[in-house]
Protein backbone atom coordinates (compact mmCIF):
# COMPACT_ATOMS: atom_id res chain seq x y z
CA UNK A 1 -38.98 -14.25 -31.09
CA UNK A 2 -36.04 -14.28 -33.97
CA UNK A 3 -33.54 -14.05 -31.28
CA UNK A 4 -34.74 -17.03 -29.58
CA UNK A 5 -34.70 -18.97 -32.66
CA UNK A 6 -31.45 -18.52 -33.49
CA UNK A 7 -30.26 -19.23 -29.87
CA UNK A 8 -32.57 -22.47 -30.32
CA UNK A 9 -31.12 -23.61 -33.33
CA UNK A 10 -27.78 -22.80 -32.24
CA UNK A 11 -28.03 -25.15 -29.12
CA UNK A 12 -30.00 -27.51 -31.31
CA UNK A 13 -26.26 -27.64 -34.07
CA UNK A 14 -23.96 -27.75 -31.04
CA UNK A 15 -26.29 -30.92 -29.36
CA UNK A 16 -26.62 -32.20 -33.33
CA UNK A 17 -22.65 -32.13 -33.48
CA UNK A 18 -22.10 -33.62 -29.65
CA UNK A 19 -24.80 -36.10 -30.56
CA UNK A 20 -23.29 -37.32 -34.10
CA UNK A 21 -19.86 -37.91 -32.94
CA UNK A 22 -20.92 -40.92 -30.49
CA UNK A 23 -23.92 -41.73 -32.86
CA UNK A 24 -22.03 -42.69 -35.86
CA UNK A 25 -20.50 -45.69 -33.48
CA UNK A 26 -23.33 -46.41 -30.85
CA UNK A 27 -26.59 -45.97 -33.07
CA UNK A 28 -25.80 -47.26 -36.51
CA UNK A 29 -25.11 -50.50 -34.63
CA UNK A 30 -28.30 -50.05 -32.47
CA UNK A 31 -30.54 -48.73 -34.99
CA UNK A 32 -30.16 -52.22 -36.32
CA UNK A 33 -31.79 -53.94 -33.94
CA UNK A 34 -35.11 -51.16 -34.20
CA UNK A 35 -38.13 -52.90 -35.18
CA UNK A 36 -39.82 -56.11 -34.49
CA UNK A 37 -38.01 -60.13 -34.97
CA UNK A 38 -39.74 -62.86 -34.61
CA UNK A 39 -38.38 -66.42 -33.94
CA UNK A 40 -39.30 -68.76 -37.11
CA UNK A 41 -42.13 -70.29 -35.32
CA UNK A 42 -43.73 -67.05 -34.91
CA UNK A 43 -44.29 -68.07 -31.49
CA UNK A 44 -42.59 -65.42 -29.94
CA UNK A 45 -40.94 -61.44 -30.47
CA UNK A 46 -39.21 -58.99 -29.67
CA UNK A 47 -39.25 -55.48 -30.61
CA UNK A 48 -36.23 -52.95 -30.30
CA UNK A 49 -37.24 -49.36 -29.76
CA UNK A 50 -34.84 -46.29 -30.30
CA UNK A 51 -35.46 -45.47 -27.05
CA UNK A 52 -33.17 -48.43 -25.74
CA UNK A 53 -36.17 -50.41 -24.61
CA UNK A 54 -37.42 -53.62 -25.80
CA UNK A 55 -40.46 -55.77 -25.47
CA UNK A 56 -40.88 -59.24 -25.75
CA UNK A 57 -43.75 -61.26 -26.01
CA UNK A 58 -45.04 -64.70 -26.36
CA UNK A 59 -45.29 -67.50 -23.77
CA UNK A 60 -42.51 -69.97 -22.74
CA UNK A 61 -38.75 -69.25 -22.63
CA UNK A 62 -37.47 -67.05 -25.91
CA UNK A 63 -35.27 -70.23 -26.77
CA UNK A 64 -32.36 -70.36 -23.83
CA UNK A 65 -33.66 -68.02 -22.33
CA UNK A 66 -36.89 -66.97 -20.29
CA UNK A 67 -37.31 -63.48 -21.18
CA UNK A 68 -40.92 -61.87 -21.69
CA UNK A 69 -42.12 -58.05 -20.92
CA UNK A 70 -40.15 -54.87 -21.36
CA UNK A 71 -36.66 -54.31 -20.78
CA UNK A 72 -33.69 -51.64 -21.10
CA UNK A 73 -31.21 -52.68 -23.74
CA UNK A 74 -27.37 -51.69 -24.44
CA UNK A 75 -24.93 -52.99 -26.69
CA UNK A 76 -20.84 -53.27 -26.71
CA UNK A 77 -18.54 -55.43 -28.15
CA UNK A 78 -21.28 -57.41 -30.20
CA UNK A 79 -22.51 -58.01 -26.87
CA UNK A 80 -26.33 -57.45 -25.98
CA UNK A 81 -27.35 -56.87 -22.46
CA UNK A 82 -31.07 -56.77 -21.20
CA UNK A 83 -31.82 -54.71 -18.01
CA UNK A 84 -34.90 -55.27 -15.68
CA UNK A 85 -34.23 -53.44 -12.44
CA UNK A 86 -30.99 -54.94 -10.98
CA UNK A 87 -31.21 -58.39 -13.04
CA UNK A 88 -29.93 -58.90 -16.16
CA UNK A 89 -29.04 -60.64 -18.91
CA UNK A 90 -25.63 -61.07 -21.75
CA UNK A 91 -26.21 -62.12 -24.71
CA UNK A 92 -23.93 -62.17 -28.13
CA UNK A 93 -25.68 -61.05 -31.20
CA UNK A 94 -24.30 -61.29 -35.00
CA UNK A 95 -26.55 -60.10 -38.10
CA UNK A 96 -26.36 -63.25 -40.75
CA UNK A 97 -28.29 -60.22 -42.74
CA UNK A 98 -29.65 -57.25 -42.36
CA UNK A 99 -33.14 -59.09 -41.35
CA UNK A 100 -31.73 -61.74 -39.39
CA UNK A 101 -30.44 -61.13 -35.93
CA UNK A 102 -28.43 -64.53 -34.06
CA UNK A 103 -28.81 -64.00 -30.13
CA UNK A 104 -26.57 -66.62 -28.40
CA UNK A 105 -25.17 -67.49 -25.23
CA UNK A 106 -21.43 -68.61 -24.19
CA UNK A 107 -22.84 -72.50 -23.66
CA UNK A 108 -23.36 -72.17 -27.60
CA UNK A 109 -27.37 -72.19 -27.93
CA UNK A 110 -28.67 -69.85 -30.75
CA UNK A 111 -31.29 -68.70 -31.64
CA UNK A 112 -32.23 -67.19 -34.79
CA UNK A 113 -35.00 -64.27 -35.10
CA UNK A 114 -36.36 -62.95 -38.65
CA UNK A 115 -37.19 -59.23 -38.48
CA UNK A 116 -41.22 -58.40 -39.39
C-alpha cells in the first residue's frame, strides 16, 4: 500500500503544479463569481458553482435578458458567456466590489446583482 501512496501523491503534486499554473489566472477571477447574487428586488438569482455551472431562478427576464435554469459558464476578457446546448449568451461583467457583480450588454443595459 505505501508504494501506491507515494505514486498517488506524486501524480496528485505534478496535477497540483499543472493545475496552479492556469489557476492563478482562470480561477481567482472565476472563484469570484462562486456563490449566489441576487438582483436588488430579490426577484430573481443566480448562483455560480465551481464546477462552471450556474443556475438561475426567478420568473420573467433577469433584466435584458431572459435567462432562467442551469447553464455552463466561462469567462475571458471580462467577458461572461452562458452555454445551454448550442445557444448562448455574452455578457460583460465588472465587480463595483467584491459583493457586487455588474452584468451588461454592448446596447448599455446593466444590471446590478448583490451577492447573498
Amino acid at each position: 500500500g505505501e508504494k501506491k501512496m507515494k505514486k498517488l501523491w506524486i501524480g496528485i503534486g505534478i496535477f497540483a503544479l499543472i493545475g496552479l499554473t492556469c489557476l492563478s489566472g482562470c480561477l481567482d477571477e472565476k472563484s469570484k463569481f462562486v456563490g449566489t447574487w441576487q438582483t436588488q428586488d430579490g426577484s430573481k438569482s443566480m448562483t455560480f458553482d465551481s464546477n462552471n455551472k450556474v443556475t438561475i431562478t426567478g420568473s420573467g427576464p433577469l433584466g435584458f435578458v431572459s435567462l432562467s435554469g442551469i447553464y455552463d459558464f466561462s469567462i475571458a476578457n471580462q467577458k461572461i458567456t452562458f452555454l445551454s446546448g448550442d445557444t448562448g449568451i455574452t455578457l460583460n461583467y465588472s465587480f463595483s466590489s467584491s459583493n457586487q457583480l455588474i452584468l451588461s450588454n454592448d446596447q448599455g443595459a446593466s444590471l446590478l446583482l448583490t451577492k447573498k
